[in-house]
N, C-alpha and C. Protein backbone atom coordinates (compact mmCIF):
# COMPACT_ATOMS: atom_id res chain seq x y z
N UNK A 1 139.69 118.47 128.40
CA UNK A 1 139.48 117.07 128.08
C UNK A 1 138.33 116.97 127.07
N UNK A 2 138.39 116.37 126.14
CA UNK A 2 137.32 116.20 125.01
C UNK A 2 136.57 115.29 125.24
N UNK A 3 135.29 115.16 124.97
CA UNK A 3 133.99 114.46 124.77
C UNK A 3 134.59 112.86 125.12
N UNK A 4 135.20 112.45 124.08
CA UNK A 4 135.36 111.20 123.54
C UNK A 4 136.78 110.57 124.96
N UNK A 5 137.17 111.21 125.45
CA UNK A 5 138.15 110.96 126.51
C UNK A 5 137.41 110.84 127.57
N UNK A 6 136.37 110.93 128.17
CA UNK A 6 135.72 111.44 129.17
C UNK A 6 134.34 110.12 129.18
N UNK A 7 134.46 109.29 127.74
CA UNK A 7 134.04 108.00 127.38
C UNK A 7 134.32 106.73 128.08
N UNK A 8 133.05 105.84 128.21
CA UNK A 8 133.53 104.49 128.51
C UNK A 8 133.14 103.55 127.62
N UNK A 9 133.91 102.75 127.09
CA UNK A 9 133.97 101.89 125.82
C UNK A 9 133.88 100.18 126.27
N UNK A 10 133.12 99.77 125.29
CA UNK A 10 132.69 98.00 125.47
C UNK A 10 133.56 97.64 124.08
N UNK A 11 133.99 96.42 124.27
CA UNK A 11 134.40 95.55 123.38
C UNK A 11 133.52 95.28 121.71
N UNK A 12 132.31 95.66 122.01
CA UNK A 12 130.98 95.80 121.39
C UNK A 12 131.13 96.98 120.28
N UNK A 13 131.64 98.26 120.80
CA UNK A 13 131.93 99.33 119.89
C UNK A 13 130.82 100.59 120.48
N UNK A 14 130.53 100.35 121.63
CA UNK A 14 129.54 100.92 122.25
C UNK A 14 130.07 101.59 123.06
N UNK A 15 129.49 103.20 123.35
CA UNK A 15 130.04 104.13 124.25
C UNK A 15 129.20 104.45 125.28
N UNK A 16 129.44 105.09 126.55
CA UNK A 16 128.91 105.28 127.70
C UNK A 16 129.39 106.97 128.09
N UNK A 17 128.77 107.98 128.40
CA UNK A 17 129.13 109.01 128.60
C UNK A 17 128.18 109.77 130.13
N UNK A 18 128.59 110.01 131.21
CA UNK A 18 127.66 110.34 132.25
C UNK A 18 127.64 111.52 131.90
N UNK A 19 126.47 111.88 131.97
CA UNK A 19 125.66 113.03 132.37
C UNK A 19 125.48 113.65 133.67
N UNK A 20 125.28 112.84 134.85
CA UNK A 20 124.92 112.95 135.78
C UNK A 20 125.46 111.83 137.07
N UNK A 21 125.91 111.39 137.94
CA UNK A 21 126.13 110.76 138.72
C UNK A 21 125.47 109.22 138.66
N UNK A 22 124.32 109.22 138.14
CA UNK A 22 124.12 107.87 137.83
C UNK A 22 123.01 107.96 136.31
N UNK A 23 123.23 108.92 135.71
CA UNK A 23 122.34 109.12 134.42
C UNK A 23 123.41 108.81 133.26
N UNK A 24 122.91 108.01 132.22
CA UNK A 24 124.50 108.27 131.16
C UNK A 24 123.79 108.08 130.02
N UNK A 25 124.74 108.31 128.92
CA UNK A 25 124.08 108.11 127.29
C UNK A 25 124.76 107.21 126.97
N UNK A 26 124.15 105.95 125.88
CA UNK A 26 125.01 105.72 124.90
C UNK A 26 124.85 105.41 123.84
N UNK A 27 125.43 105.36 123.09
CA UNK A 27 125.67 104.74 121.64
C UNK A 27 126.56 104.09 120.68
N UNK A 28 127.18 104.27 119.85
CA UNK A 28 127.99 103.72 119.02
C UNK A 28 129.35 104.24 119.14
N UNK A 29 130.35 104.13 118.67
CA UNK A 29 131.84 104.42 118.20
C UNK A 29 131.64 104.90 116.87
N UNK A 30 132.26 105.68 116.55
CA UNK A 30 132.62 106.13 115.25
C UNK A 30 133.63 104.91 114.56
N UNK A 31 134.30 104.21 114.73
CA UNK A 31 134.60 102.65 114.37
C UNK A 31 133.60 101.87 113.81
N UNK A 32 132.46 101.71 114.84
CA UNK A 32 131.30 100.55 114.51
C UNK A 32 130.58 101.61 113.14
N UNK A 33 130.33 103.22 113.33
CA UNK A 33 129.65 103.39 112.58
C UNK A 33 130.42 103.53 111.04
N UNK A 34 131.52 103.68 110.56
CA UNK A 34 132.07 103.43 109.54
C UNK A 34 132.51 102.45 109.14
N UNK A 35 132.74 101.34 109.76
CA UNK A 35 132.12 99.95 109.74
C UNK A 35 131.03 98.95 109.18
N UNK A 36 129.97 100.04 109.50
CA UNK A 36 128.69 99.71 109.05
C UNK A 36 128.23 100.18 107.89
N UNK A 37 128.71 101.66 107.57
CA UNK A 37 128.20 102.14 105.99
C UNK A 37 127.24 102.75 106.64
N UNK A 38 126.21 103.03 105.37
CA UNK A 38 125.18 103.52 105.36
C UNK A 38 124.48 102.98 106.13
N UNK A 39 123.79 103.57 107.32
CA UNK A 39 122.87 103.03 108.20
C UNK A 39 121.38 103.84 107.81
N UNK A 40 120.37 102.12 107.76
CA UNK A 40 118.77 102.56 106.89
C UNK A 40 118.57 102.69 108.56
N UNK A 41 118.63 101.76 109.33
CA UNK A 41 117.59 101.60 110.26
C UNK A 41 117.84 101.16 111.38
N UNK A 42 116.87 102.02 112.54
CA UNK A 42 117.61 101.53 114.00
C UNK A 42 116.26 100.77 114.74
N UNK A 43 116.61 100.09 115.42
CA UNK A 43 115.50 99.52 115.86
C UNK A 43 116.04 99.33 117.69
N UNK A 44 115.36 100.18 118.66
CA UNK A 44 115.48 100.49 119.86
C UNK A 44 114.46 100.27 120.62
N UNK A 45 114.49 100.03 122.22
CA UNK A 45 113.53 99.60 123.18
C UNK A 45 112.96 100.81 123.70
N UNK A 46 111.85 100.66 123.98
CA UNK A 46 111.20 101.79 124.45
C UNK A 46 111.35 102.12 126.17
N UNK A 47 111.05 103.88 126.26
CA UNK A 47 111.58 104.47 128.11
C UNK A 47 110.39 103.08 128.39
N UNK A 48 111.90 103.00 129.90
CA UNK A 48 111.05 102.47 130.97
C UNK A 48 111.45 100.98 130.90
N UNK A 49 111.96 100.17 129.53
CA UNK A 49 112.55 99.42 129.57
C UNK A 49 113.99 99.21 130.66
N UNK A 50 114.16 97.94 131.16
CA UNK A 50 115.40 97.44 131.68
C UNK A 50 116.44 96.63 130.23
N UNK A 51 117.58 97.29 130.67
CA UNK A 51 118.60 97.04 130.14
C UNK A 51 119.97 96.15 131.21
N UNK A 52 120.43 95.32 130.24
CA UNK A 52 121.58 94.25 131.40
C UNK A 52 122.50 94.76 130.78
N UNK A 53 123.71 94.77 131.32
CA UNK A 53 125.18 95.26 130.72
C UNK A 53 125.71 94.01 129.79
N UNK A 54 126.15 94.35 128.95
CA UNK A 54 126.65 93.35 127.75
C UNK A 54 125.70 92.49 127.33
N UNK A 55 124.17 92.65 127.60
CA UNK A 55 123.21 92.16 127.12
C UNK A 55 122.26 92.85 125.80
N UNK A 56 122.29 92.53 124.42
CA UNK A 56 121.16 92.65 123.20
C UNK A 56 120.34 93.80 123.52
N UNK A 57 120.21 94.92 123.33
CA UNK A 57 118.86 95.95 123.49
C UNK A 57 118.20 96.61 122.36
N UNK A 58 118.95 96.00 121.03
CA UNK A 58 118.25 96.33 119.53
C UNK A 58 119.14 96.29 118.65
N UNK A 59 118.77 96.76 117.27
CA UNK A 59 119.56 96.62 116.14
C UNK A 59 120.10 97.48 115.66
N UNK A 60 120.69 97.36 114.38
CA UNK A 60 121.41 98.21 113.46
C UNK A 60 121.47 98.07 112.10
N UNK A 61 120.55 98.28 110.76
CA UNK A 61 120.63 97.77 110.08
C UNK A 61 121.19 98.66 108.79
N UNK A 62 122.09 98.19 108.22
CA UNK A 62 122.77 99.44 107.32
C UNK A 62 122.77 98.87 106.36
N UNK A 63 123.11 99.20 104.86
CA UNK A 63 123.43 98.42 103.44
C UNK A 63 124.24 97.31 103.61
N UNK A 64 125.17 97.35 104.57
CA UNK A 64 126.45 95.57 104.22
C UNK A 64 125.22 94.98 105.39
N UNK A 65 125.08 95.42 106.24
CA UNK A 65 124.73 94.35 107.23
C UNK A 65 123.80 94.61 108.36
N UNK A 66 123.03 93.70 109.18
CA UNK A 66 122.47 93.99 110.32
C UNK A 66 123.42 93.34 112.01
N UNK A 67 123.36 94.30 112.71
CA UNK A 67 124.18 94.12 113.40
C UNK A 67 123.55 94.39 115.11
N UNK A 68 123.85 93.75 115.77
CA UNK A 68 123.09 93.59 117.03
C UNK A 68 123.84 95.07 118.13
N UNK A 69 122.89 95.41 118.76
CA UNK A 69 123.54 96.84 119.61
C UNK A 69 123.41 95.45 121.48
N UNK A 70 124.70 96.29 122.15
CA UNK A 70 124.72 95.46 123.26
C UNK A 70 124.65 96.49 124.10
N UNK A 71 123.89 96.52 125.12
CA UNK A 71 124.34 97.54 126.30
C UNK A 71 125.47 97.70 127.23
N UNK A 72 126.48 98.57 127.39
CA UNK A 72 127.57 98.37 128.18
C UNK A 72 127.10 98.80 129.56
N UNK A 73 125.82 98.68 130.06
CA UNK A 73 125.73 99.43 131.28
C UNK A 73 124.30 98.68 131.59
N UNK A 74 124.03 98.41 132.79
CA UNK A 74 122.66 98.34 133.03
C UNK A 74 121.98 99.29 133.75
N UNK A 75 120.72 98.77 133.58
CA UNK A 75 119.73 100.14 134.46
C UNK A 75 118.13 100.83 133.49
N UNK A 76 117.89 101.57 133.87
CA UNK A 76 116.37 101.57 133.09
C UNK A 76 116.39 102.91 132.27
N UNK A 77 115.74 102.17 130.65
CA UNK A 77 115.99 103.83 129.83
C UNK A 77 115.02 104.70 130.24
N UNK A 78 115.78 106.27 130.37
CA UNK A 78 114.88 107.20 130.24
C UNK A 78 114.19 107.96 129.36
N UNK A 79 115.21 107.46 128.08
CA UNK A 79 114.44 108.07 126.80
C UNK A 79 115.57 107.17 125.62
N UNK A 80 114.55 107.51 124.55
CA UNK A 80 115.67 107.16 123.76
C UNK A 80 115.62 108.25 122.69
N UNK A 81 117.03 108.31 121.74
CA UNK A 81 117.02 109.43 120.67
C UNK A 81 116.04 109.37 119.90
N UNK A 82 114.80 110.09 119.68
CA UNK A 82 114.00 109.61 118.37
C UNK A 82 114.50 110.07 116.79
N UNK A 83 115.33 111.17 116.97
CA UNK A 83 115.70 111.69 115.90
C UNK A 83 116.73 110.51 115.09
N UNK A 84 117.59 109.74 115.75
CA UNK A 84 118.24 108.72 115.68
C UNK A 84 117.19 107.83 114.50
N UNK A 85 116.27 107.00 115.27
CA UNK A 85 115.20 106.12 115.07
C UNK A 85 114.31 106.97 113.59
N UNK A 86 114.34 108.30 113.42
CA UNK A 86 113.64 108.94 112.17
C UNK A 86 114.80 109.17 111.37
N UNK A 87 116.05 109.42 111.94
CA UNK A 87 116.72 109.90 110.60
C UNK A 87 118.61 109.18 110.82
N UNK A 88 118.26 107.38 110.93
CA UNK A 88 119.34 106.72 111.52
C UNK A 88 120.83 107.24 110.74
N UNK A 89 120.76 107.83 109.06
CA UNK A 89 122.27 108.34 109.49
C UNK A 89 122.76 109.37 109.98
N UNK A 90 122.21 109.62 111.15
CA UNK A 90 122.95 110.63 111.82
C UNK A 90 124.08 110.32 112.98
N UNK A 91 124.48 108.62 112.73
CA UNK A 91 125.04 107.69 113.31
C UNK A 91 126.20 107.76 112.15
N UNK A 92 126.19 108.04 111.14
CA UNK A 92 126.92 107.61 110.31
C UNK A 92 127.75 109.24 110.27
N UNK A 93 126.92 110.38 110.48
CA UNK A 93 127.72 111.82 110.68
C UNK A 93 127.74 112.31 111.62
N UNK A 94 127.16 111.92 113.09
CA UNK A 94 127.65 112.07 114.60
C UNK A 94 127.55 111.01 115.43
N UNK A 95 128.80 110.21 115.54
CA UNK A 95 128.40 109.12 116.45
C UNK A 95 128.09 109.56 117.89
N UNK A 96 129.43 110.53 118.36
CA UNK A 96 129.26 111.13 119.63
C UNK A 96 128.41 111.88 120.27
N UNK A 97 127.94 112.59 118.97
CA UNK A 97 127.13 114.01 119.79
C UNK A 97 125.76 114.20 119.48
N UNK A 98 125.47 113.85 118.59
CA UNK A 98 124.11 113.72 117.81
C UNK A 98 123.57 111.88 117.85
N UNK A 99 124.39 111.82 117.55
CA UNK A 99 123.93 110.59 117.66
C UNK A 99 123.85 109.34 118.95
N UNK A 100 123.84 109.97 119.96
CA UNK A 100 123.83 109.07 121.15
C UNK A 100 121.73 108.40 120.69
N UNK A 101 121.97 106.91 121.45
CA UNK A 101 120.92 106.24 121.42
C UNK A 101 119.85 106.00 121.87
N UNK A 102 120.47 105.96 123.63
CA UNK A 102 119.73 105.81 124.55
C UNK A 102 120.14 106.66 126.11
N UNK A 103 119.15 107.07 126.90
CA UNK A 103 119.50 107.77 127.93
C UNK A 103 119.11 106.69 129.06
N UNK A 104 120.03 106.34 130.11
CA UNK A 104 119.88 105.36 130.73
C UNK A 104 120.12 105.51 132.53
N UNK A 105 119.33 105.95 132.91
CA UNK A 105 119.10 105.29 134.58
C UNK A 105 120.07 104.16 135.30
N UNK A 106 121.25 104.48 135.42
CA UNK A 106 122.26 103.14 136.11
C UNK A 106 121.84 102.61 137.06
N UNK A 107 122.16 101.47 136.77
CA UNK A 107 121.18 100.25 138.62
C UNK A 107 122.68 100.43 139.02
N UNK A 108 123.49 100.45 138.04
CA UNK A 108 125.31 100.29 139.54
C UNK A 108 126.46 100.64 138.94
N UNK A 109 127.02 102.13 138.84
CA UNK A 109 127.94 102.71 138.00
C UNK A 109 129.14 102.18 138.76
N UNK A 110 129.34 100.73 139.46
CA UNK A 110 130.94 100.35 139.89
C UNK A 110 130.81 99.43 138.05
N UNK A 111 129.36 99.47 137.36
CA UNK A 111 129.23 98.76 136.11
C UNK A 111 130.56 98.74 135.33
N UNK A 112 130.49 100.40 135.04
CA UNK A 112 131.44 101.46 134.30
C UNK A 112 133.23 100.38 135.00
N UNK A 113 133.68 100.05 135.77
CA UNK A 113 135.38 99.47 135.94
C UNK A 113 135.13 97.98 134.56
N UNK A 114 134.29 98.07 134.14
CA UNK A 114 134.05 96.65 132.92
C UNK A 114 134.20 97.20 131.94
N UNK A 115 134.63 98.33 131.66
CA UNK A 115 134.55 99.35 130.34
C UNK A 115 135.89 99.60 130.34
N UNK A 116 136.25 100.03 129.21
CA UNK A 116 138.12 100.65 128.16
C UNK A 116 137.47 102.27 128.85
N UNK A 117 138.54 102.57 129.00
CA UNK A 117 138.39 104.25 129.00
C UNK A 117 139.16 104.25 127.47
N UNK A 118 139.63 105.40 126.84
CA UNK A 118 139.48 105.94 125.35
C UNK A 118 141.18 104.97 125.02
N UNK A 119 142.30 105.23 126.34
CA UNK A 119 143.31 104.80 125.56
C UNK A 119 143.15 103.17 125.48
N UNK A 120 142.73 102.56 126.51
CA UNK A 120 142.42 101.20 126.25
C UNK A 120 141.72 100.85 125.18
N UNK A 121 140.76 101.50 124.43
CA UNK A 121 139.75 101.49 123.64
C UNK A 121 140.64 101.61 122.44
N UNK A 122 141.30 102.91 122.22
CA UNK A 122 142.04 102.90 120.87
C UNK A 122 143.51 101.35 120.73
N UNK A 123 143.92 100.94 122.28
CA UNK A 123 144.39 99.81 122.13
C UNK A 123 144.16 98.95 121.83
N UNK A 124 143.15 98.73 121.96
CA UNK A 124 142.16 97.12 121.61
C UNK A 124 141.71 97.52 120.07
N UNK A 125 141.46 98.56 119.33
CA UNK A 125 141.14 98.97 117.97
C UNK A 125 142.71 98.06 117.03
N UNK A 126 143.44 98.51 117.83
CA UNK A 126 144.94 98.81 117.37
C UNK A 126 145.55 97.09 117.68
N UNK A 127 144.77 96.46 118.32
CA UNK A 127 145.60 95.32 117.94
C UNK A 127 144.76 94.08 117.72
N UNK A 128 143.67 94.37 116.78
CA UNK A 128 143.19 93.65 115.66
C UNK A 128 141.98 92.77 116.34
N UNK A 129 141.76 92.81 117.38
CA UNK A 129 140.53 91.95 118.36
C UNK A 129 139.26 91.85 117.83
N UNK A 130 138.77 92.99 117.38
CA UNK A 130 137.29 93.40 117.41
C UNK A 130 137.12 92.32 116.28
């Protein structure tokens, strides 16, 4: 099973990947990030922050546009990518693997049944919503 199957996806363009039983990463879609173009700049909350699911937790600012990041999960960050934040297109040449955003502490992984797993995700791509 590959990386990206093993994903939980928001309407947002935002991915969720566990690590651990209640530890997960996330970040962008490779959708949102070719979407966006060239990305100058990320602007993220610092560990220790609380995060709400489908709630604002920073930006995205690339050549067409600035674009709001939503959390698909709640719970408290444990870190965030800094390499991301020093060298933001690495969003634009690894959304999945390099480029995850934030490492996040789940307050309640029944969160995750509010999320597309990958084929729902490529369905909802596929019939023009976003």
């Amino acid at each position: 099973m590959s990386k990206t199957q093993e994903m939980y996806y928001s309407d947002e363009h935002e991915w969720v990947l566990m690590e651990t039983d209640n530890i997960a990463l996330i970040g962008i879609t490779k959708f949102a990030s070719d979407n966006l173009g060239d990305i100058v700049f990320v602007e993220l909350p610092d560990s220790g922050t609380t995060v709400n699911q489908f709630e604002q937790f920073g930006e995205i600012e690339s050549v067409k546009a600035v674009s709001e990041l939503y959390s698909p999960i709640s719970g408290t960050i444990k870190e965030i990518n800094d390499s991301v934040v020093q060298n933001p297109e690495i969003l634009s040449e690894s959304p999945f693997e390099k480029g995850w955003l934030l490492k996040v502490e789940l307050k309640d992984t029944s969160e995750l049944d509010n999320l597309m797993n990958l084929e729902a995700y490529e369905s909802f791509l596929e019939s023009g919503k976003n």
